[in-house]
PDB file of N, CA and C in Angstrom:
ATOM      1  N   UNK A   1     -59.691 -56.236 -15.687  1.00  0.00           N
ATOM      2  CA  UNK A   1     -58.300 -56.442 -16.115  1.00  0.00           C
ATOM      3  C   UNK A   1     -58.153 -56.136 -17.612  1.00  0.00           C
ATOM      4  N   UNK A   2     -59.061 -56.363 -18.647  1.00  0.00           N
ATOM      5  CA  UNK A   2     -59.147 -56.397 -19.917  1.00  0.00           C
ATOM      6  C   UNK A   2     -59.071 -54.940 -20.203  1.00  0.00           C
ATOM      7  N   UNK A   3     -59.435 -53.608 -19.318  1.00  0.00           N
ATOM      8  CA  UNK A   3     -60.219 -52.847 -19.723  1.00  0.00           C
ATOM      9  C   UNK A   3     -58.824 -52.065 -19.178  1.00  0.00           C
ATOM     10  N   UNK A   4     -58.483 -52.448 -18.185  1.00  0.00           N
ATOM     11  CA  UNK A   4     -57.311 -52.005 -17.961  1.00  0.00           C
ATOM     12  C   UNK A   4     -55.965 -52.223 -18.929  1.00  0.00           C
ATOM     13  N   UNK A   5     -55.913 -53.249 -19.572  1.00  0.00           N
ATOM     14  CA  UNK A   5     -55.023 -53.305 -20.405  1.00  0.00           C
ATOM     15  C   UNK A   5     -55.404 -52.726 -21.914  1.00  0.00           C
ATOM     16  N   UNK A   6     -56.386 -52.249 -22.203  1.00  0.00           N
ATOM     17  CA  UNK A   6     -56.891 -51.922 -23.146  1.00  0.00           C
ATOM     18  C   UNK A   6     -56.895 -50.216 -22.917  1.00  0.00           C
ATOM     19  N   UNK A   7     -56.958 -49.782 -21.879  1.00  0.00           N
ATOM     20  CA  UNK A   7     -56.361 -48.227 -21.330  1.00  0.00           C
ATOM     21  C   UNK A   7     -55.054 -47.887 -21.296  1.00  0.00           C
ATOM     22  N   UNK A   8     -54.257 -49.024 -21.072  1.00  0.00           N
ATOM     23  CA  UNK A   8     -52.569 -49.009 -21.134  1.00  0.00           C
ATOM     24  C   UNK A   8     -52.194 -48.507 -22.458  1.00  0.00           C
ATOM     25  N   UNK A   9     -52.918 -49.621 -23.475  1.00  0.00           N
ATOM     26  CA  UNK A   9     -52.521 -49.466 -24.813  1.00  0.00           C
ATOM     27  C   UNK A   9     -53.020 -48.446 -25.445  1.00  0.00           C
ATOM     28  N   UNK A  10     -54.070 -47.510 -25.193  1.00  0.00           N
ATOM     29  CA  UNK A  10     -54.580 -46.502 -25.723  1.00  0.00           C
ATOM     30  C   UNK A  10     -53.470 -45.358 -24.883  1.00  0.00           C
ATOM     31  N   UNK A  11     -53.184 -44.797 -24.223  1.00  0.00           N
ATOM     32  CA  UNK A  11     -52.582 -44.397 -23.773  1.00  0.00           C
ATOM     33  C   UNK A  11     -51.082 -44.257 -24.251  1.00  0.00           C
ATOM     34  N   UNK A  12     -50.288 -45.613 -24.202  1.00  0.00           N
ATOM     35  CA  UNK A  12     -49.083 -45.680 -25.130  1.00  0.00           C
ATOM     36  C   UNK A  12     -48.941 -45.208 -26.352  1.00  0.00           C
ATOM     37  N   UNK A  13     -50.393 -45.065 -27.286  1.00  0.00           N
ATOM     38  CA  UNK A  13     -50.407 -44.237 -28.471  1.00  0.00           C
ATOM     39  C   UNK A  13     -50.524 -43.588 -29.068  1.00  0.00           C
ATOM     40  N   UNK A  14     -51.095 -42.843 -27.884  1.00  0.00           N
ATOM     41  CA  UNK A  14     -51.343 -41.428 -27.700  1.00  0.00           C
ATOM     42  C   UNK A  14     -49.416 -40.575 -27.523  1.00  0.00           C
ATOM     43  N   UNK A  15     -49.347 -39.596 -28.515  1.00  0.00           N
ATOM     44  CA  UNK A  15     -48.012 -39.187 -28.551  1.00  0.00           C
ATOM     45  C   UNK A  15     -47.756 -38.195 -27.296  1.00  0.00           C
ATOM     46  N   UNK A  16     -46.376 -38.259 -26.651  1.00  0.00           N
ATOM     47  CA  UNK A  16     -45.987 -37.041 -25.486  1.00  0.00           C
ATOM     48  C   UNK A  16     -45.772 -36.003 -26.184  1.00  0.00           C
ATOM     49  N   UNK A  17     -46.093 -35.069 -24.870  1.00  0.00           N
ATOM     50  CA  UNK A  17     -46.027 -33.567 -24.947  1.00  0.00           C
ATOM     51  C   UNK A  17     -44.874 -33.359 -26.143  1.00  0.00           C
ATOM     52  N   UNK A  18     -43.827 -34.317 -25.537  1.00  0.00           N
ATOM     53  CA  UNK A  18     -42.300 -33.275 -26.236  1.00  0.00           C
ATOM     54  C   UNK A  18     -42.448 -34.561 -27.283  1.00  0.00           C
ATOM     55  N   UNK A  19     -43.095 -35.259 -28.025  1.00  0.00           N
ATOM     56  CA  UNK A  19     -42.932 -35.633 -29.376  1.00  0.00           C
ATOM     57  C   UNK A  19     -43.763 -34.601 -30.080  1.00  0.00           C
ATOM     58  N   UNK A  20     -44.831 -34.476 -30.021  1.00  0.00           N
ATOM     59  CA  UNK A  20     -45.935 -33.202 -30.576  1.00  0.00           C
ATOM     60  C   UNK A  20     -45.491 -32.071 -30.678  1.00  0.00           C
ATOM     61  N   UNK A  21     -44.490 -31.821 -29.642  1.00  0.00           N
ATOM     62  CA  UNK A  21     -44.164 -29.765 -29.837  1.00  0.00           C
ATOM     63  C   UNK A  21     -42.740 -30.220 -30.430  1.00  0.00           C
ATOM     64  N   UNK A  22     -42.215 -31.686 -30.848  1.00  0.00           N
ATOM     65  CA  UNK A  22     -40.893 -31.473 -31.365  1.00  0.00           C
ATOM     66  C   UNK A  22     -41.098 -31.643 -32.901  1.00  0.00           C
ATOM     67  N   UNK A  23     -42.387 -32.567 -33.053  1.00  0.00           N
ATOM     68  CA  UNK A  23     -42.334 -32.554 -34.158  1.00  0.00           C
ATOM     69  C   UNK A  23     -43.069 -31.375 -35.128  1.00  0.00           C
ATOM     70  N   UNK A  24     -43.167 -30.609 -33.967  1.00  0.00           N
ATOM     71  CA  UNK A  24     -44.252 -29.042 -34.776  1.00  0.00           C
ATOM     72  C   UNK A  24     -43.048 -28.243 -34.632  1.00  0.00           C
ATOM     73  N   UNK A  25     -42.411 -28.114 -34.122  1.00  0.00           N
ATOM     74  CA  UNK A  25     -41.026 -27.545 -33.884  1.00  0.00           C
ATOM     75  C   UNK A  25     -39.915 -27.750 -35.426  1.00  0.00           C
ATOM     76  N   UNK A  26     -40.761 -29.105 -35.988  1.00  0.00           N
ATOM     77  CA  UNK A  26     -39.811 -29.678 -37.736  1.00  0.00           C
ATOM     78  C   UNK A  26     -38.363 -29.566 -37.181  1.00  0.00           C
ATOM     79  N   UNK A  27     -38.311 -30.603 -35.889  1.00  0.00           N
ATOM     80  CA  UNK A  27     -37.335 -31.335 -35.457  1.00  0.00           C
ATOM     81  C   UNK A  27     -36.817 -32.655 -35.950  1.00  0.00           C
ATOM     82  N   UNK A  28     -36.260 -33.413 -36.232  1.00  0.00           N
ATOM     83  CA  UNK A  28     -35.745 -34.450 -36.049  1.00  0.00           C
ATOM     84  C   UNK A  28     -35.236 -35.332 -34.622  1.00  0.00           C
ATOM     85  N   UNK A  29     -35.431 -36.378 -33.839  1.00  0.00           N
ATOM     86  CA  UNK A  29     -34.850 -36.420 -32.477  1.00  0.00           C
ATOM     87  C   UNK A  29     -33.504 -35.897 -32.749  1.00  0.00           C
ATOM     88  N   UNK A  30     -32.827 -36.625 -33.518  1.00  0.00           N
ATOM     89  CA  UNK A  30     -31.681 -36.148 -33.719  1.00  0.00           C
ATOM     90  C   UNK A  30     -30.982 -34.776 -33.223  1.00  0.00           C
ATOM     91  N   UNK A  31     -32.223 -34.029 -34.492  1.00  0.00           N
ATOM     92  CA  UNK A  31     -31.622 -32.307 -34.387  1.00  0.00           C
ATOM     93  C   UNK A  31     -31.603 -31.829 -33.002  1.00  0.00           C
ATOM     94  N   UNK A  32     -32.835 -32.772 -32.453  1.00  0.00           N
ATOM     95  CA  UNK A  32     -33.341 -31.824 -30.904  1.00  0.00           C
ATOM     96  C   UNK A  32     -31.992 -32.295 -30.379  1.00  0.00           C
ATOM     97  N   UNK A  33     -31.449 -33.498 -29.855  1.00  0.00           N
ATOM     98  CA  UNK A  33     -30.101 -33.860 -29.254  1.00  0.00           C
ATOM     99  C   UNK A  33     -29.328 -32.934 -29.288  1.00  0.00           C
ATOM    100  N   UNK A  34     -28.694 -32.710 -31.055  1.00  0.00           N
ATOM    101  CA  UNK A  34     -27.776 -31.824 -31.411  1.00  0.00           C
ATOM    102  C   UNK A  34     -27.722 -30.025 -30.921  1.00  0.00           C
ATOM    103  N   UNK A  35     -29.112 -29.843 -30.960  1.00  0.00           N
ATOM    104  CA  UNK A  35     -29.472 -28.685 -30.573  1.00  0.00           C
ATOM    105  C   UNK A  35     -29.691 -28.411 -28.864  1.00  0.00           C
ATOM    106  N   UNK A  36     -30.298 -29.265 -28.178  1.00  0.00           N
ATOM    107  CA  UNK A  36     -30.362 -29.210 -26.843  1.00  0.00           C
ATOM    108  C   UNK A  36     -29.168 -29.360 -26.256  1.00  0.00           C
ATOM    109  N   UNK A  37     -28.487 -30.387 -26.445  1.00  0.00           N
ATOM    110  CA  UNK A  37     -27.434 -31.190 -25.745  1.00  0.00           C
ATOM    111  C   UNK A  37     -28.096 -32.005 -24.920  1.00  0.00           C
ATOM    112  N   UNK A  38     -29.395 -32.777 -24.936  1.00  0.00           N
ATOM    113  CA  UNK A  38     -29.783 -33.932 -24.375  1.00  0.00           C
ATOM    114  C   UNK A  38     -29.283 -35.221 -25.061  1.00  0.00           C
ATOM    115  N   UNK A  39     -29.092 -35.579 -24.761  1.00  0.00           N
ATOM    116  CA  UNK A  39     -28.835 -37.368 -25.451  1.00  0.00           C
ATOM    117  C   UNK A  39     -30.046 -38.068 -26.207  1.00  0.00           C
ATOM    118  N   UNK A  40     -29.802 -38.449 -27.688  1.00  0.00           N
ATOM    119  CA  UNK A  40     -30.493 -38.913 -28.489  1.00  0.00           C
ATOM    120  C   UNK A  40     -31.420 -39.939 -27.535  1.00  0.00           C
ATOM    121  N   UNK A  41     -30.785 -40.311 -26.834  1.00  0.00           N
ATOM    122  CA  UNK A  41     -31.350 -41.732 -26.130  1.00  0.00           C
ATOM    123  C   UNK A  41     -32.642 -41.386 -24.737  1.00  0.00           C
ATOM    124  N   UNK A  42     -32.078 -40.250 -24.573  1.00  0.00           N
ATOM    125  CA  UNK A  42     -32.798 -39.579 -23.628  1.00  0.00           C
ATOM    126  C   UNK A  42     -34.313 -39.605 -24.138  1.00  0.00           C
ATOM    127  N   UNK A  43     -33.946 -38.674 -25.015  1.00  0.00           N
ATOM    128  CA  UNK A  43     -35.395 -38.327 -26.050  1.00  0.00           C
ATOM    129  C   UNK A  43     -35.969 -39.665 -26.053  1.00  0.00           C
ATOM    130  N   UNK A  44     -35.532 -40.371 -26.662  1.00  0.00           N
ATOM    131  CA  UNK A  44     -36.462 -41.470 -27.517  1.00  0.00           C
ATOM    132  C   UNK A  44     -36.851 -42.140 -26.198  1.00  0.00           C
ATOM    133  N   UNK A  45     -36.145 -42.243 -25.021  1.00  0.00           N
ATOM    134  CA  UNK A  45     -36.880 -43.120 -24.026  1.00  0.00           C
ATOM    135  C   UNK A  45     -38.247 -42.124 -23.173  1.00  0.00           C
ATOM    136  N   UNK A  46     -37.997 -40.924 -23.483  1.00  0.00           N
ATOM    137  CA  UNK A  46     -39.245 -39.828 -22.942  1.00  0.00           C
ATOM    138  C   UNK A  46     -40.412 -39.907 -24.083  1.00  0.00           C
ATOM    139  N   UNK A  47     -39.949 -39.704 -25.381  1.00  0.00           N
ATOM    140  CA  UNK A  47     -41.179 -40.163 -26.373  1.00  0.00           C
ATOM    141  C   UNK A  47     -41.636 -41.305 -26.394  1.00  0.00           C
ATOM    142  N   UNK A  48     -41.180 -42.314 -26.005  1.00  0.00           N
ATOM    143  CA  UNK A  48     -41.636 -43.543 -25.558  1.00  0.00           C
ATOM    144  C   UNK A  48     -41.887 -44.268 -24.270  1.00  0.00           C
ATOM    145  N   UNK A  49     -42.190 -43.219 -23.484  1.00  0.00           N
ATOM    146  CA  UNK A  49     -42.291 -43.593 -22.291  1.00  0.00           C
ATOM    147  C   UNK A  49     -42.015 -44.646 -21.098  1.00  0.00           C
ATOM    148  N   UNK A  50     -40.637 -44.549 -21.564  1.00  0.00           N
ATOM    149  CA  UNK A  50     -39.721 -45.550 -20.954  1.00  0.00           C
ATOM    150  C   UNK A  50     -39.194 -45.042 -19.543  1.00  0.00           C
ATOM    151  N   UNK A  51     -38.721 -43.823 -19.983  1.00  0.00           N
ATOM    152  CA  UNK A  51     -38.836 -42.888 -18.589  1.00  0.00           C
ATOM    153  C   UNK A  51     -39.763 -41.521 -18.792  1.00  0.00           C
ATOM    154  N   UNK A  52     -40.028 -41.670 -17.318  1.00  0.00           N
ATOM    155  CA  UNK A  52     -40.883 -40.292 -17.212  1.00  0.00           C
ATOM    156  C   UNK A  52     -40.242 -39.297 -16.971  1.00  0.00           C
ATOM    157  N   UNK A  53     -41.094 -38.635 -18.180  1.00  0.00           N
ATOM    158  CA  UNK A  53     -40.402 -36.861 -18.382  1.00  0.00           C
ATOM    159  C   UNK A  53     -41.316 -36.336 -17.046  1.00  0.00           C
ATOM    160  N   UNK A  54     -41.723 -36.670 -16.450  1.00  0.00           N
ATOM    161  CA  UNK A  54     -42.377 -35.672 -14.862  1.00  0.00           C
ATOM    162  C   UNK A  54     -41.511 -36.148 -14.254  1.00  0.00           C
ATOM    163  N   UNK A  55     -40.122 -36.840 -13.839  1.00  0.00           N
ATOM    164  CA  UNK A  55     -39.300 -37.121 -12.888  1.00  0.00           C
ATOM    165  C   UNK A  55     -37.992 -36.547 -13.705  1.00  0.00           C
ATOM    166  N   UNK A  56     -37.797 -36.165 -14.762  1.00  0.00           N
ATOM    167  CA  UNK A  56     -36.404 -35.431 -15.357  1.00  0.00           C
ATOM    168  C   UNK A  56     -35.879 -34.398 -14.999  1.00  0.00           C
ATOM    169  N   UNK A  57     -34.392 -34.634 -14.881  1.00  0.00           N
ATOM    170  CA  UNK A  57     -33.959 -33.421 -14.040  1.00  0.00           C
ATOM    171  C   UNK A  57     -34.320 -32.118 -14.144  1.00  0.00           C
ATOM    172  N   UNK A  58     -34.288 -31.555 -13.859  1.00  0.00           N
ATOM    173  CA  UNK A  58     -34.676 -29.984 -14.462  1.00  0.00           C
ATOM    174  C   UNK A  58     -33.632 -29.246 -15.246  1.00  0.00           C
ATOM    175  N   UNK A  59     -32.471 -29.806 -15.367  1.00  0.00           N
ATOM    176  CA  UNK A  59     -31.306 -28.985 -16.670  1.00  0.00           C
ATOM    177  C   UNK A  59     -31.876 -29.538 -17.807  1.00  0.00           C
ATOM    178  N   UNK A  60     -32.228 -31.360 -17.850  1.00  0.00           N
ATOM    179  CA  UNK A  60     -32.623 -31.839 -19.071  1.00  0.00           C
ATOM    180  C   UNK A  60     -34.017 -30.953 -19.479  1.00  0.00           C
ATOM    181  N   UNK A  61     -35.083 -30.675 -18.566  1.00  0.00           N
ATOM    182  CA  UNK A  61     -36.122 -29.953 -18.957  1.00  0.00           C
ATOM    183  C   UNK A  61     -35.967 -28.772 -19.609  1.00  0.00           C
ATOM    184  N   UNK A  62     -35.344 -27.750 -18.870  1.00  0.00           N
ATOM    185  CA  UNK A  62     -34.453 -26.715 -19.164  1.00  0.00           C
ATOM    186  C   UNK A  62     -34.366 -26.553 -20.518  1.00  0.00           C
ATOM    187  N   UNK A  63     -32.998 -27.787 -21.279  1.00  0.00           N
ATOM    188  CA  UNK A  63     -33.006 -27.111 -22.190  1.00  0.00           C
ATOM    189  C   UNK A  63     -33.572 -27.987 -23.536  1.00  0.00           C
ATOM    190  N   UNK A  64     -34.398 -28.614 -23.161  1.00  0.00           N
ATOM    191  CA  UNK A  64     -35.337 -29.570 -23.709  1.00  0.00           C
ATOM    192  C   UNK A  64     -36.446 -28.055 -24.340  1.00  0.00           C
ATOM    193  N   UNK A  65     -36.739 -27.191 -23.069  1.00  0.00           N
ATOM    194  CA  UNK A  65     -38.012 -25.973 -23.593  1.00  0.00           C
ATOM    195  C   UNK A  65     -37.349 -25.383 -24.101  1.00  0.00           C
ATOM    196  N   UNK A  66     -36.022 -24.688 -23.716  1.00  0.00           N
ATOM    197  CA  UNK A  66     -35.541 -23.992 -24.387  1.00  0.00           C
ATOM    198  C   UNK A  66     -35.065 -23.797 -25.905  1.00  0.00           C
ATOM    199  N   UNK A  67     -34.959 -25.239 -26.500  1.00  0.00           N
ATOM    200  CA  UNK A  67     -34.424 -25.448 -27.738  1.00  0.00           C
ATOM    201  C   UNK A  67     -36.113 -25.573 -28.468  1.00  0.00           C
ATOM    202  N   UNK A  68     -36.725 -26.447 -28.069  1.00  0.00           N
ATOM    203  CA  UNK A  68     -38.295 -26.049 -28.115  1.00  0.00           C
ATOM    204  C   UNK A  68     -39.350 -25.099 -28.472  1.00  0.00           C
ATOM    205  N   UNK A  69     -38.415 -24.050 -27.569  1.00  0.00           N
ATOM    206  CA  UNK A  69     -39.499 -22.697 -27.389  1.00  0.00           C
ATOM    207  C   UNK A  69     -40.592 -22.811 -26.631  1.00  0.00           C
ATOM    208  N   UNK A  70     -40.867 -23.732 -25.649  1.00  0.00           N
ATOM    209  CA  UNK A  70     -41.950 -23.581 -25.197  1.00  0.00           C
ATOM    210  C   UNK A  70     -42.000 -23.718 -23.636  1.00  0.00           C
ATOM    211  N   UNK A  71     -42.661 -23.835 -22.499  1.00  0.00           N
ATOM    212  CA  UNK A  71     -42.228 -24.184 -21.273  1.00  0.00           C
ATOM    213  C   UNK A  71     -42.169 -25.241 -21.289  1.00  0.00           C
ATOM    214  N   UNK A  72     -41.391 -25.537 -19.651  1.00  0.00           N
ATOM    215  CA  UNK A  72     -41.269 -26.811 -18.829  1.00  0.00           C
ATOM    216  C   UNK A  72     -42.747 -27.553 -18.921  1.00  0.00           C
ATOM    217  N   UNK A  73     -43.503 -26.865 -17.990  1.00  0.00           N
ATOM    218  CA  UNK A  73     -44.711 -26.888 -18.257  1.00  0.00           C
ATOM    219  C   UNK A  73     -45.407 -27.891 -19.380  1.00  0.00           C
ATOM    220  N   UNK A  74     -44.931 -27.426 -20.730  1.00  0.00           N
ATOM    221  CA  UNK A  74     -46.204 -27.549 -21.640  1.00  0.00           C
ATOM    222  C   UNK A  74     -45.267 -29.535 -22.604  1.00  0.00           C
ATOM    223  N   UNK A  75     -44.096 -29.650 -21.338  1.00  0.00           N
ATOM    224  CA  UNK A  75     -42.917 -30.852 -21.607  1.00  0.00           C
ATOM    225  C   UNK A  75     -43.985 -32.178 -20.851  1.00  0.00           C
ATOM    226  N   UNK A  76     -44.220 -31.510 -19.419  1.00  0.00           N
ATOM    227  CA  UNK A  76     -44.814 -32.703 -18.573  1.00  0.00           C
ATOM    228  C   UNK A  76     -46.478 -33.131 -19.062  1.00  0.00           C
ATOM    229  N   UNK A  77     -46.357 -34.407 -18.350  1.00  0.00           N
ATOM    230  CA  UNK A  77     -47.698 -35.248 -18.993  1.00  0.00           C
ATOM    231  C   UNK A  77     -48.752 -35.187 -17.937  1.00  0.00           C
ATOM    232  N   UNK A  78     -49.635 -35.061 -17.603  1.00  0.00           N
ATOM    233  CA  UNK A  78     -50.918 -35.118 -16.865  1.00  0.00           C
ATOM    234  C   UNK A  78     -51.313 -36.071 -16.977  1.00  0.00           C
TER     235      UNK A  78
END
């Protein structure tokens, strides 16, 4: 149980796909919102893994890579 909760938390701090390529991107969440047309709120609950970006619609993915530059693909978490 210990070891398991101690994998949770390593894991949680480890940053997502789309915080890493947004912030190499010299995004702001903000800008990405403004620029995608995703919802500020969107973002921050996918960089924080509140919801999972492997269950997001595919328009939000869409233009999540597209403003990005990078694929769908390189958005989802393994």
């Amino acid at each position: 149980l210990l070891f398991e909760s101690i994998n949770l938390s390593i894991q949680n701090k480890k940053e997502t796909n789309l915080k890493k390529i947004r912030r190499a991107a010299g995004l702001s969440q903000t800008e990405l919102a403004v620029k995608s047309g995703v919802s500020i709120r969107n973002i921050q609950m996918y960089e924080q893994r509140n919801n999972d970006i492997n269950k997001a619609q595919v328009d939000i993915l869409l233009k999540l890579s597209k403003t990005l530059g990078c694929n769908i693909e390189d958005l989802l978490e393994y």
